[in-house]
C-alpha atoms as a PDB file:
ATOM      1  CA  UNK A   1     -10.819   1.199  39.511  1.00  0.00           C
ATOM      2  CA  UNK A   2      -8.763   4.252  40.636  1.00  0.00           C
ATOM      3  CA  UNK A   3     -10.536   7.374  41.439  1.00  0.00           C
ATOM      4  CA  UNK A   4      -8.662  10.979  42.443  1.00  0.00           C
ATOM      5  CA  UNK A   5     -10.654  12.894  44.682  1.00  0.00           C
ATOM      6  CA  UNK A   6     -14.298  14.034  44.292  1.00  0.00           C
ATOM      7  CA  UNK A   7     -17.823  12.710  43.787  1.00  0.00           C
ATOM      8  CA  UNK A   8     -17.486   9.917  40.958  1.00  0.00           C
ATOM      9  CA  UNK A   9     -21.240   9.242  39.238  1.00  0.00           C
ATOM     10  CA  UNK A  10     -21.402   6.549  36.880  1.00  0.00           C
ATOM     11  CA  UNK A  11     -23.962   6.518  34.386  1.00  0.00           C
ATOM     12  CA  UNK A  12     -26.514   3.589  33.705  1.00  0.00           C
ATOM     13  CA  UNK A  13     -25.458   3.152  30.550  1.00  0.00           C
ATOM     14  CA  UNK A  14     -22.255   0.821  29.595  1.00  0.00           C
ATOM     15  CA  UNK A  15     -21.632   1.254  25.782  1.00  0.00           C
ATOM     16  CA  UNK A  16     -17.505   0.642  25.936  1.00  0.00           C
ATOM     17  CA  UNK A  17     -15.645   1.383  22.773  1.00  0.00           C
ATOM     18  CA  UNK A  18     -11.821   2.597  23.159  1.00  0.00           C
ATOM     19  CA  UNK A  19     -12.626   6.187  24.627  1.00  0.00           C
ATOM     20  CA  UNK A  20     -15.968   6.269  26.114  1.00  0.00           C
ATOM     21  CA  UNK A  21     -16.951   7.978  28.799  1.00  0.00           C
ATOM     22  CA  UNK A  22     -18.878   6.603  31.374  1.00  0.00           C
ATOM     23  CA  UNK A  23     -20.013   9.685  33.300  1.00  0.00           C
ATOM     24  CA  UNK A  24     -16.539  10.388  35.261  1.00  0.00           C
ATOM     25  CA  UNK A  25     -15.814  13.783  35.113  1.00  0.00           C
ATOM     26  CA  UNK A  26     -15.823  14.105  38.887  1.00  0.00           C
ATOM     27  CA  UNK A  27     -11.831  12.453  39.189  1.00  0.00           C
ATOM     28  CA  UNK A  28     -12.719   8.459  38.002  1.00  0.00           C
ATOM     29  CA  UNK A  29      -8.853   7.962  36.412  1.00  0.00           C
ATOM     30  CA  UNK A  30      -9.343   4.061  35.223  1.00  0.00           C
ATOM     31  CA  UNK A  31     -11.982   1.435  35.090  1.00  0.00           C
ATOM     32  CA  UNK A  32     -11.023  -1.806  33.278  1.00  0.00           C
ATOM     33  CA  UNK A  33     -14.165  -4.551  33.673  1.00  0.00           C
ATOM     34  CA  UNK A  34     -12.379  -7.272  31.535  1.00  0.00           C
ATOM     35  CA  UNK A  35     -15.666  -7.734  30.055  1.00  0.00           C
ATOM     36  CA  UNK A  36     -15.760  -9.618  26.467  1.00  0.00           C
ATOM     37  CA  UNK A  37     -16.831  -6.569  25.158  1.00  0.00           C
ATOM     38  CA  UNK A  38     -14.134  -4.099  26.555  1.00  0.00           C
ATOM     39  CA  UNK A  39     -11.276  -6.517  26.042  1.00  0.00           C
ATOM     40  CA  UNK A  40      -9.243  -7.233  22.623  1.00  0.00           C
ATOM     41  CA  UNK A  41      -7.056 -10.121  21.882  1.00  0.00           C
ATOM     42  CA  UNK A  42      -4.370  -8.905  19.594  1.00  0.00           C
ATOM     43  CA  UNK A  43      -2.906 -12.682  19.810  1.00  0.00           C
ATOM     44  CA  UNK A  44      -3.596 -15.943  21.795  1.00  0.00           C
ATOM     45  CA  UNK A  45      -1.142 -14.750  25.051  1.00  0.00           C
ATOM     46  CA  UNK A  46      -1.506 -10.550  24.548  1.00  0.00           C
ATOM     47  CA  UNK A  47      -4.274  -8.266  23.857  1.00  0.00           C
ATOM     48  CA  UNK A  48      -5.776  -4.730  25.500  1.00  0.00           C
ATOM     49  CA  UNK A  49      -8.431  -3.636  28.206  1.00  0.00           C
ATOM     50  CA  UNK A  50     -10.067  -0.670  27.347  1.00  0.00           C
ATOM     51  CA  UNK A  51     -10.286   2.114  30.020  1.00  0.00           C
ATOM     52  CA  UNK A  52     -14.373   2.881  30.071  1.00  0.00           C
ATOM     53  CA  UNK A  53     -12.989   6.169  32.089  1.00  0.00           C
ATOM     54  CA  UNK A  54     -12.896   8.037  29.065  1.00  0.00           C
ATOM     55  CA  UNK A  55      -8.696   9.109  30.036  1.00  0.00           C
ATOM     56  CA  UNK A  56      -7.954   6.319  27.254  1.00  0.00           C
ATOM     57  CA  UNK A  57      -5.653   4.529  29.984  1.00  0.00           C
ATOM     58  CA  UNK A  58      -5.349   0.869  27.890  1.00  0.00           C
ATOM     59  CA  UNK A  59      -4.656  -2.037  30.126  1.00  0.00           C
ATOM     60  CA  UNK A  60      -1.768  -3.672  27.785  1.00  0.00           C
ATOM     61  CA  UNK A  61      -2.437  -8.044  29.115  1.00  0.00           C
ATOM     62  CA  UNK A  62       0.657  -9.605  28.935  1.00  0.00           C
ATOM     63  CA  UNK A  63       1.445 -13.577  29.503  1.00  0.00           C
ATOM     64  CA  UNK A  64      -2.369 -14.387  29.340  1.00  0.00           C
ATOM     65  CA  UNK A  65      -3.828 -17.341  27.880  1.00  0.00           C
ATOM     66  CA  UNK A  66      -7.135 -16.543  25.521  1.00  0.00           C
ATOM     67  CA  UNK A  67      -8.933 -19.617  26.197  1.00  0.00           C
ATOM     68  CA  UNK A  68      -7.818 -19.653  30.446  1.00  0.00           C
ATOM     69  CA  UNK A  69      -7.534 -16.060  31.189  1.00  0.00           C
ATOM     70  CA  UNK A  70     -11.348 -15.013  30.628  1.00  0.00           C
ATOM     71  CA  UNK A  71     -13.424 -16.522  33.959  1.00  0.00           C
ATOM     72  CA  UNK A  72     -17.101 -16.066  35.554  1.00  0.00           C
ATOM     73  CA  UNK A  73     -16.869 -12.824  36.999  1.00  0.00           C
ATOM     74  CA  UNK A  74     -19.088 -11.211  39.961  1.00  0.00           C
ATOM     75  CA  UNK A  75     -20.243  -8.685  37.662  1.00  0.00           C
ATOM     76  CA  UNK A  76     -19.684  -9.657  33.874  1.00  0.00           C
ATOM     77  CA  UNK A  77     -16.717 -11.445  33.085  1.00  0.00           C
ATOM     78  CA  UNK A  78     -13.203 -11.698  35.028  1.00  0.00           C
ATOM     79  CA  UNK A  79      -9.879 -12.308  34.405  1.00  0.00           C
ATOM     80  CA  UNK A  80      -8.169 -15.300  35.794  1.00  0.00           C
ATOM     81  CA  UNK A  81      -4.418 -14.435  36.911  1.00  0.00           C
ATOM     82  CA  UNK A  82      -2.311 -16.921  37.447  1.00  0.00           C
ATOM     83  CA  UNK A  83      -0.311 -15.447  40.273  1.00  0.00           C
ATOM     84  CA  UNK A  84       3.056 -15.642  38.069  1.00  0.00           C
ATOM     85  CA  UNK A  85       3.636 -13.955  34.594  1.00  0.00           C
ATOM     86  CA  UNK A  86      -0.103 -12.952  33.935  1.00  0.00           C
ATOM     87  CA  UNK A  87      -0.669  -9.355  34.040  1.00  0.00           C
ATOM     88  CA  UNK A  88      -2.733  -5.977  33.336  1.00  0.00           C
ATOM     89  CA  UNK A  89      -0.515  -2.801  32.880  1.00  0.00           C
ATOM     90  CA  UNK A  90      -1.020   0.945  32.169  1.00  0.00           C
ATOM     91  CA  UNK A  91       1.480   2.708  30.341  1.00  0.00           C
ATOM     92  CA  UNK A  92       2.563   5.903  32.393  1.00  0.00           C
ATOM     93  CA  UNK A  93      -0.044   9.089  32.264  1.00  0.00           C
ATOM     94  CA  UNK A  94      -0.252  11.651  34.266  1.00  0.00           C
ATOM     95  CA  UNK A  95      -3.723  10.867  35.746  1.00  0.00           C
ATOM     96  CA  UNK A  96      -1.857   8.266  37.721  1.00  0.00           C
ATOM     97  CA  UNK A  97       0.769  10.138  39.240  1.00  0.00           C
ATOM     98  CA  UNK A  98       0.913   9.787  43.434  1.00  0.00           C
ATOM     99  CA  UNK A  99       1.348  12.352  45.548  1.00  0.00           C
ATOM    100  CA  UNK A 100       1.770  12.251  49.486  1.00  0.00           C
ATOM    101  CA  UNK A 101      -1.256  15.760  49.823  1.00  0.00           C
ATOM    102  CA  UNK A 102      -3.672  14.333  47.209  1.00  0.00           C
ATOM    103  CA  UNK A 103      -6.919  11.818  47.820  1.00  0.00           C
ATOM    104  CA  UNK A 104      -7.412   8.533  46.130  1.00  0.00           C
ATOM    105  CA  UNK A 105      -9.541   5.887  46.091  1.00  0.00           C
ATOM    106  CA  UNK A 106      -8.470   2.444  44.546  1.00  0.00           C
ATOM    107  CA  UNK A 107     -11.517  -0.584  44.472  1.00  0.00           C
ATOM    108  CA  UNK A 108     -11.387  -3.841  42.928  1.00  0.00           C
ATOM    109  CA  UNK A 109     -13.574  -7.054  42.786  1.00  0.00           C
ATOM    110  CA  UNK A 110     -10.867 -10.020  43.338  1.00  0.00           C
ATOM    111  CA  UNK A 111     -11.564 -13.928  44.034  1.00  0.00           C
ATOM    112  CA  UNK A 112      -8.204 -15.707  45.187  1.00  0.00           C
ATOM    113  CA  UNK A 113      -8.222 -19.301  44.966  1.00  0.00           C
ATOM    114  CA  UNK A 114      -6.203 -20.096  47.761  1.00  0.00           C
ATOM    115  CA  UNK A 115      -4.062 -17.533  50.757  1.00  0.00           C
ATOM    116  CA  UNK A 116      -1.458 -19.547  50.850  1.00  0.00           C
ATOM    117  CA  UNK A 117       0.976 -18.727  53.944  1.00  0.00           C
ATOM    118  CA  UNK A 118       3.650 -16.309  53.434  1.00  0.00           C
ATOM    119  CA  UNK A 119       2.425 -15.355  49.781  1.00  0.00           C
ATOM    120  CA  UNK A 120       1.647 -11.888  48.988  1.00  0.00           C
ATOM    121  CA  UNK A 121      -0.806 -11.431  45.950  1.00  0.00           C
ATOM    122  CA  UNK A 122      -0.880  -8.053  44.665  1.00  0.00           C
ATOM    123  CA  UNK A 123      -4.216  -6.851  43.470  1.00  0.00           C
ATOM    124  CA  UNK A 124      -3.091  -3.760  42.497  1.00  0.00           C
ATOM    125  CA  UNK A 125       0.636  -2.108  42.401  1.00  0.00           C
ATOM    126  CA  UNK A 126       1.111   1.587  40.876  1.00  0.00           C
ATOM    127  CA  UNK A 127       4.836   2.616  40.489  1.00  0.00           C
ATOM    128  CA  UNK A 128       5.688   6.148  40.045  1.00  0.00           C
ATOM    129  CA  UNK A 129       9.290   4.844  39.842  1.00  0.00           C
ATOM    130  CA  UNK A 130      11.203   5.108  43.287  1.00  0.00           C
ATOM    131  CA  UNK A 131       9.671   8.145  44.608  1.00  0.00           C
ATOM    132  CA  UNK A 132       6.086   6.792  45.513  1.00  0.00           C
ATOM    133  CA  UNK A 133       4.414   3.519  44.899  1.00  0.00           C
ATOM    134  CA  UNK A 134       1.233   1.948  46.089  1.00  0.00           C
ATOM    135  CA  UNK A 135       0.684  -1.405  46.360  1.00  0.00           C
ATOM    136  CA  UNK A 136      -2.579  -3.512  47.367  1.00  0.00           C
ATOM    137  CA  UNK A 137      -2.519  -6.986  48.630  1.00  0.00           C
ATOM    138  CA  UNK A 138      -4.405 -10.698  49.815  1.00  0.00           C
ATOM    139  CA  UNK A 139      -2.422 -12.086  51.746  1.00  0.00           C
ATOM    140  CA  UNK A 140      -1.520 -14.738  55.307  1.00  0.00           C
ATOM    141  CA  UNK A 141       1.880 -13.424  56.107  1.00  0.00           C
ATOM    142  CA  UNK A 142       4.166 -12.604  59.120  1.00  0.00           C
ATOM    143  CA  UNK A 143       5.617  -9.463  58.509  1.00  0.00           C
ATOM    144  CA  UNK A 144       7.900  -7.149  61.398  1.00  0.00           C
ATOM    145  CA  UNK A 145       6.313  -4.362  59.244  1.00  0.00           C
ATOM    146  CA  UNK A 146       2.518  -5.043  60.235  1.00  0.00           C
ATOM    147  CA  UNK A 147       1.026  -3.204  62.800  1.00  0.00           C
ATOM    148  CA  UNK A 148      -0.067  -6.766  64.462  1.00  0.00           C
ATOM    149  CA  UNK A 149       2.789  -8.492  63.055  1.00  0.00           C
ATOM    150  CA  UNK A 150       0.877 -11.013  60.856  1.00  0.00           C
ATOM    151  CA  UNK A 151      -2.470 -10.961  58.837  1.00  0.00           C
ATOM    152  CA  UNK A 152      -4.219 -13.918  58.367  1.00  0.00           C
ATOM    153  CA  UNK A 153      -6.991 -13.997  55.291  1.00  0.00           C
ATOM    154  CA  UNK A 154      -6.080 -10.291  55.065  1.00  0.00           C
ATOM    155  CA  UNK A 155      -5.292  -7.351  52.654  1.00  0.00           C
ATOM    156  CA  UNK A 156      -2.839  -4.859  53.400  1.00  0.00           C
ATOM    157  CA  UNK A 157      -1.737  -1.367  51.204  1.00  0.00           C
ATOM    158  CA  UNK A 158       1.279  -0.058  51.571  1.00  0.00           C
ATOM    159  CA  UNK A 159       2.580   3.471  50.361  1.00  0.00           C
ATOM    160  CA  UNK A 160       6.550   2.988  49.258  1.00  0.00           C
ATOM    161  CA  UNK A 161       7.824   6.739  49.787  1.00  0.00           C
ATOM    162  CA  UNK A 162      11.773   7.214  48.616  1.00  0.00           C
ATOM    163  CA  UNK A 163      11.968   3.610  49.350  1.00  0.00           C
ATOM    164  CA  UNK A 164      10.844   3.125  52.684  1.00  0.00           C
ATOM    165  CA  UNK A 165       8.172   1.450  53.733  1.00  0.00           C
ATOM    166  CA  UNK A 166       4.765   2.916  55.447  1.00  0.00           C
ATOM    167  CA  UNK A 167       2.273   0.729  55.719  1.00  0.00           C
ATOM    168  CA  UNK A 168      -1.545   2.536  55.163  1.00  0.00           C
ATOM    169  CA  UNK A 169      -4.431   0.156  56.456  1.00  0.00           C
ATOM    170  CA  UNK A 170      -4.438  -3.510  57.066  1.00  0.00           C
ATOM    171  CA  UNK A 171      -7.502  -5.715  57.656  1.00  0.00           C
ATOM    172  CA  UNK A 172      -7.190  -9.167  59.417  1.00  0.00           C
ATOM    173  CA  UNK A 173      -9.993 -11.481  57.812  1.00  0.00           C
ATOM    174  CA  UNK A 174     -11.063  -9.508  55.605  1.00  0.00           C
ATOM    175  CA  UNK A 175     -11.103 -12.248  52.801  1.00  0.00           C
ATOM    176  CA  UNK A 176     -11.486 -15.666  52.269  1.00  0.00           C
ATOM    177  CA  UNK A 177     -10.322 -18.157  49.728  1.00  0.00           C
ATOM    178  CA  UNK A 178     -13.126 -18.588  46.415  1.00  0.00           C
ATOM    179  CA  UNK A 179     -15.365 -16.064  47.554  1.00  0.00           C
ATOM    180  CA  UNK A 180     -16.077 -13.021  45.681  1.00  0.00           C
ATOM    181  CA  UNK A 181     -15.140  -9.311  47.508  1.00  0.00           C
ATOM    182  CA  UNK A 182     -15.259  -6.139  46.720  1.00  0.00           C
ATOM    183  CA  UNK A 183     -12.469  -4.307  48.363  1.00  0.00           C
ATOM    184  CA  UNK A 184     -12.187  -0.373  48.263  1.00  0.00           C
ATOM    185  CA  UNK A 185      -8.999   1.591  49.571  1.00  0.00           C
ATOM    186  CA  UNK A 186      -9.176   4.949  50.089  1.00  0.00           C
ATOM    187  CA  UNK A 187      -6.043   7.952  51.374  1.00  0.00           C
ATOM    188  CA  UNK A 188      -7.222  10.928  52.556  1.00  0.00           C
ATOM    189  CA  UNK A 189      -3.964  12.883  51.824  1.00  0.00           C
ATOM    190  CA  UNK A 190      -1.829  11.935  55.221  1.00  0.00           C
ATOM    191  CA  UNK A 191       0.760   9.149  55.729  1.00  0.00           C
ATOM    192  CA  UNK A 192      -0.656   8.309  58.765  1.00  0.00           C
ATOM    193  CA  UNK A 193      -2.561   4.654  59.215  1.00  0.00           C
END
């Protein structure tokens, strides 16, 4: 999920067909739940999410596997990613567009099977080409660019400006291997971590 700024209110009822609103008018830019319902297989390996934000952003699921890809989620169903070819993308719109002065809030339910060392696993990564990119990870890695270094069992999101680096927030244990959590992000407009 990906909200701008403001209040988002959700309402209590879920009815997803390609459009719907789900209460969002307050900045909500994309919710994909990957459940049954809200997904379409247009072959056994490719198919579309539906956005239930009502701004009609389609996840496009490429390198996915019909029978494998749809897993027990926390809420509903999941997808299972298999950390190499399998993704979720959003063709380019302007409610995703990044910029330095504006608020955002990014949230996610995500399940690793393993944080194996040195492996970053990007929940989420939004390219606005090479002037600003966000990118969310689980990860155990040593990296000169981390406030402490290393993380261990940890996420980490880092803003790519005119490609440089700038690391936002990074929490050390925040995960753990086959346990559900539900991680939130938020940016509050400033650079600073």
């Amino acid at each position: 999920n990906l909200a701008q700024t403001g209040a988002v209110r959700m309402s209590s009822s879920k009815i997803l067909t390609n459009g719907t609103r789900l209460g969002s008018a307050n900045g909500l830019v994309g919710h994909w739940s990957f459940d049954g319902g809200d997904t379409n297989w247009t072959s056994q390996t490719t198919g579309v999410a539906y956005d239930g934000s009502g701004n009609n952003n389609i996840g496009t699921l490429t390198s996915m596997d019909r029978a494998s890809t749809p897993a027990i989620g926390k809420l509903g169903q999941a997808f299972n990613f298999d950390g190499s070819t399998d993704s979720v993308s959003v063709a380019d719109s302007a409610t995703f567009d990044l910029t330095t002065s504006a608020q955002y809030s990014w949230s996610a339910w995500v399940k690793t099977d393993n944080l194996t060392s040195d492996v970053w696993h990007t929940i989420w990564a939004q390219s606005t080409g090479s002037v600003n990119d966000l990118v969310l990870y689980a990860h155990t890695v040593t990296d000169a660019e981390l406030p402490g270094g290393s993380v261990t069992n940890g996420i980490s999101a880092w803003w790519f400006q005119n490609s440089s680096n700038k690391i936002l927030t990074e929490a050390e244990g925040a995960i753990s291997a086959n346990t559900w959590f539900h991680l939130v992000v938020t940016y509050d407009g400033s650079l600073a971590a």
